[in-house]
N, C-alpha and C. Protein backbone atom coordinates (compact mmCIF):
# COMPACT_ATOMS: atom_id res chain seq x y z
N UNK A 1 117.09 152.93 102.63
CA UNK A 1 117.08 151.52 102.99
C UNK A 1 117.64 150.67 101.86
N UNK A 2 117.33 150.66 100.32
CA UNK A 2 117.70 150.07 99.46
C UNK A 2 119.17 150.15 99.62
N UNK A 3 119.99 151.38 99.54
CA UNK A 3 121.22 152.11 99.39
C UNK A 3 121.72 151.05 100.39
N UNK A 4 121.53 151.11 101.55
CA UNK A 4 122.16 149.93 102.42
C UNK A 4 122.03 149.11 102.40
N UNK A 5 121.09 148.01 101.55
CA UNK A 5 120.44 146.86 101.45
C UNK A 5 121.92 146.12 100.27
N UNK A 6 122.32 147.65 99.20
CA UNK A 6 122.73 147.38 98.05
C UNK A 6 124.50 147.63 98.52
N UNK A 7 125.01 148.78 99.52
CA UNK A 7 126.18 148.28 100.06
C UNK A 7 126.30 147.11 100.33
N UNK A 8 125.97 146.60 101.15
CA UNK A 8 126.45 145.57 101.94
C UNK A 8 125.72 144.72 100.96
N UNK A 9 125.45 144.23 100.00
CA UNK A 9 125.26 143.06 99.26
C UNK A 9 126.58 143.52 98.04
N UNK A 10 126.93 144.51 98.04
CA UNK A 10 128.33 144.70 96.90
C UNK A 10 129.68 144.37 98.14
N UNK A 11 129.78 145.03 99.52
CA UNK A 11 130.46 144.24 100.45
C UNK A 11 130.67 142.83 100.60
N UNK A 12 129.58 142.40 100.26
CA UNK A 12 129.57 140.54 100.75
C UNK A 12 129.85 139.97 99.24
N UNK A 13 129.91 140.86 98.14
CA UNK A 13 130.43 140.34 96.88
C UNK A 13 131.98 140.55 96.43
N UNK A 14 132.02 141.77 97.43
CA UNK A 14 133.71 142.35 97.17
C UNK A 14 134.63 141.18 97.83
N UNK A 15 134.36 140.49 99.21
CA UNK A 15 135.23 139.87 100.05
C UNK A 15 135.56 138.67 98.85
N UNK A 16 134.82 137.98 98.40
CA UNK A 16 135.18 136.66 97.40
C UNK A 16 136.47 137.49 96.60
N UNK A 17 135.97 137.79 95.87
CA UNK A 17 136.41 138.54 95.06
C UNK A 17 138.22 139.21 95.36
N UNK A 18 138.06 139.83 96.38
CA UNK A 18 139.25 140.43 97.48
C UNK A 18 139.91 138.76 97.28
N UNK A 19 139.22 138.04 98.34
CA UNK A 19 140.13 136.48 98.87
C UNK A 19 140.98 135.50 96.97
N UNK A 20 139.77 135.96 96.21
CA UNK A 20 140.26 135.25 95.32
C UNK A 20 141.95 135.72 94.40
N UNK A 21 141.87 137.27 94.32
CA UNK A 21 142.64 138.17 93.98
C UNK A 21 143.80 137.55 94.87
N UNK A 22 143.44 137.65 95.82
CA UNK A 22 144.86 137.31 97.11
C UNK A 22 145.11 135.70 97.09
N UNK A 23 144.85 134.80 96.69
CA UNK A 23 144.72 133.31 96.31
C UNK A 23 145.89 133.05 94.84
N UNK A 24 145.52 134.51 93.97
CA UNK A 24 145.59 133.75 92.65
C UNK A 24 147.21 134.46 92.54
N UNK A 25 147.32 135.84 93.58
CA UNK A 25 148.77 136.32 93.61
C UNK A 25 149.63 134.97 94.95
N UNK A 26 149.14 134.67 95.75
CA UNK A 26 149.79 133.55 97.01
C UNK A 26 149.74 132.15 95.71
N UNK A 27 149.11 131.71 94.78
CA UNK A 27 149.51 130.55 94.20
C UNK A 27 150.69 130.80 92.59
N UNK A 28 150.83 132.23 92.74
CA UNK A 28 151.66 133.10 91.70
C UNK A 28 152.73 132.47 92.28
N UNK A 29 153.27 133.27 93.69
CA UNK A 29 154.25 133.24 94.17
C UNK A 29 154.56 131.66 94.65
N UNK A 30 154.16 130.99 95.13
CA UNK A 30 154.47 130.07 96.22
C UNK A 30 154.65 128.28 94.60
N UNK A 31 154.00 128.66 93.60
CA UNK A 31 153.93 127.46 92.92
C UNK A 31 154.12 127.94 91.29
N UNK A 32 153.61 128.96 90.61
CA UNK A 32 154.36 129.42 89.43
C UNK A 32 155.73 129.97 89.16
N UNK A 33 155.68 130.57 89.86
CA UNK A 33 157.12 131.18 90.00
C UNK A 33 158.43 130.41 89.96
N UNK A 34 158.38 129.70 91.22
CA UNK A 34 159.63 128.49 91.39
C UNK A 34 159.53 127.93 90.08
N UNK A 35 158.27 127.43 89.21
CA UNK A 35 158.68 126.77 87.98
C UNK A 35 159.25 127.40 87.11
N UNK A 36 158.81 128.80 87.47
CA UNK A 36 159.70 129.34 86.08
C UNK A 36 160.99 129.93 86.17
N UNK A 37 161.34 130.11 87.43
CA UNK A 37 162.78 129.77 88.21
C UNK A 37 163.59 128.54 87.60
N UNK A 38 162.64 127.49 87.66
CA UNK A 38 163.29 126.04 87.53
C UNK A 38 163.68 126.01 85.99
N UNK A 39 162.86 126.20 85.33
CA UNK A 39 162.65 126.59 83.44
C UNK A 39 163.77 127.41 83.00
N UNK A 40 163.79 128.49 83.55
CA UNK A 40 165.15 129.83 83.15
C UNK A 40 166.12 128.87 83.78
N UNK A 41 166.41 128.19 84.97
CA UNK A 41 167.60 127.45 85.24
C UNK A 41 167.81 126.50 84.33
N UNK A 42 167.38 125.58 84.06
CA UNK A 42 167.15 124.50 83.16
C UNK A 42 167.44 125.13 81.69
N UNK A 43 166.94 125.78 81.27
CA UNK A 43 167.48 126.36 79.71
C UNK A 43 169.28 126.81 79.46
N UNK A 44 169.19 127.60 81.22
CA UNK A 44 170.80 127.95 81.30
C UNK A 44 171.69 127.06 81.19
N UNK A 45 171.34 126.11 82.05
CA UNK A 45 172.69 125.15 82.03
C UNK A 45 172.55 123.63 80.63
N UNK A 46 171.42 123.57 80.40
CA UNK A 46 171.67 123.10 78.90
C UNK A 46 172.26 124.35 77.63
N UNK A 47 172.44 125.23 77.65
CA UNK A 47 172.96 126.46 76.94
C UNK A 47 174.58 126.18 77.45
N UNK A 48 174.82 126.02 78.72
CA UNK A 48 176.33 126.18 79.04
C UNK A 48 176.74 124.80 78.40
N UNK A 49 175.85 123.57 78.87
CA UNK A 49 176.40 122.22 78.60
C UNK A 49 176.66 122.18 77.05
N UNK A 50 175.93 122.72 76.35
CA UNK A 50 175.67 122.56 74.99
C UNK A 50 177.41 123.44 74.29
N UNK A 51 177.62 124.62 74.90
CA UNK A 51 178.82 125.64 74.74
C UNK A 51 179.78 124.70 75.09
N UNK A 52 180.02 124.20 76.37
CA UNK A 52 180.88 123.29 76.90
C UNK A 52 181.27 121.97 75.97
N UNK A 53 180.63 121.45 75.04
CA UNK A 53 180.36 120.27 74.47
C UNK A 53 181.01 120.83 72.72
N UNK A 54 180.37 121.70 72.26
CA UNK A 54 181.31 122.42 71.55
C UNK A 54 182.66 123.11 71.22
N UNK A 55 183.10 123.34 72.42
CA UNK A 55 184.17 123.71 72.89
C UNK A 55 185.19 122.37 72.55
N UNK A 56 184.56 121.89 73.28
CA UNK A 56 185.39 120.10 73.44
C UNK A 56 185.21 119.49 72.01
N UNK A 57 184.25 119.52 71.72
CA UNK A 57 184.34 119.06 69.89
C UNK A 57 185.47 119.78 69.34
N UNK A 58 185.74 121.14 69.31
CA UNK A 58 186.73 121.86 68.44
C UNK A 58 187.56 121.87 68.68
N UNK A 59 187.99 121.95 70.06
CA UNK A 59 189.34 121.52 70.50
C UNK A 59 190.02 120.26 69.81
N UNK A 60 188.82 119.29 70.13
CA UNK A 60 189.55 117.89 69.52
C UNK A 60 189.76 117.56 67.98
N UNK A 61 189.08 118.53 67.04
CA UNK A 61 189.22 118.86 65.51
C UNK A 61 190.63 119.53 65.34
N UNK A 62 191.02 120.48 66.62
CA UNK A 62 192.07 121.12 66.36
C UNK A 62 193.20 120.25 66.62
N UNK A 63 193.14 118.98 67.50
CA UNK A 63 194.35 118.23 67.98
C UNK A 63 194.52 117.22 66.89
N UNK A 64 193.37 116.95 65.82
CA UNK A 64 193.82 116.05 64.56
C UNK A 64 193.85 116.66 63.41
């Protein structure tokens, strides 16, 4: 009787537990991620702009 008293009270502790696991990977994907999508994009194209901007500086050192 205990033995089943003590399943099903580790069952009714597992489901939170389960839902929260599955919460914290669905707010991974759906809202961390894209930011750090957005972050690696954002670093890239200030890296190109920054190359691009240098480029154009030396060029114009080389035309005087």
């Amino acid at each position: 009787m205990v033995s089943l008293w003590y399943v099903g009270a580790v069952s009714l502790l597992f489901l939170p537990w389960a839902y929260g696991l599955y919460a914290l990977v669905r707010d991974a994907r759906n809202r961390w991620l894209p930011l750090a999508r957005q972050y690696v994009r954002g670093r890239r194209e200030q890296k190109k702009q920054k190359e691009r901007e240098e480029e154009r500086e030396e060029r114009r050192k080389q035309l005087y």
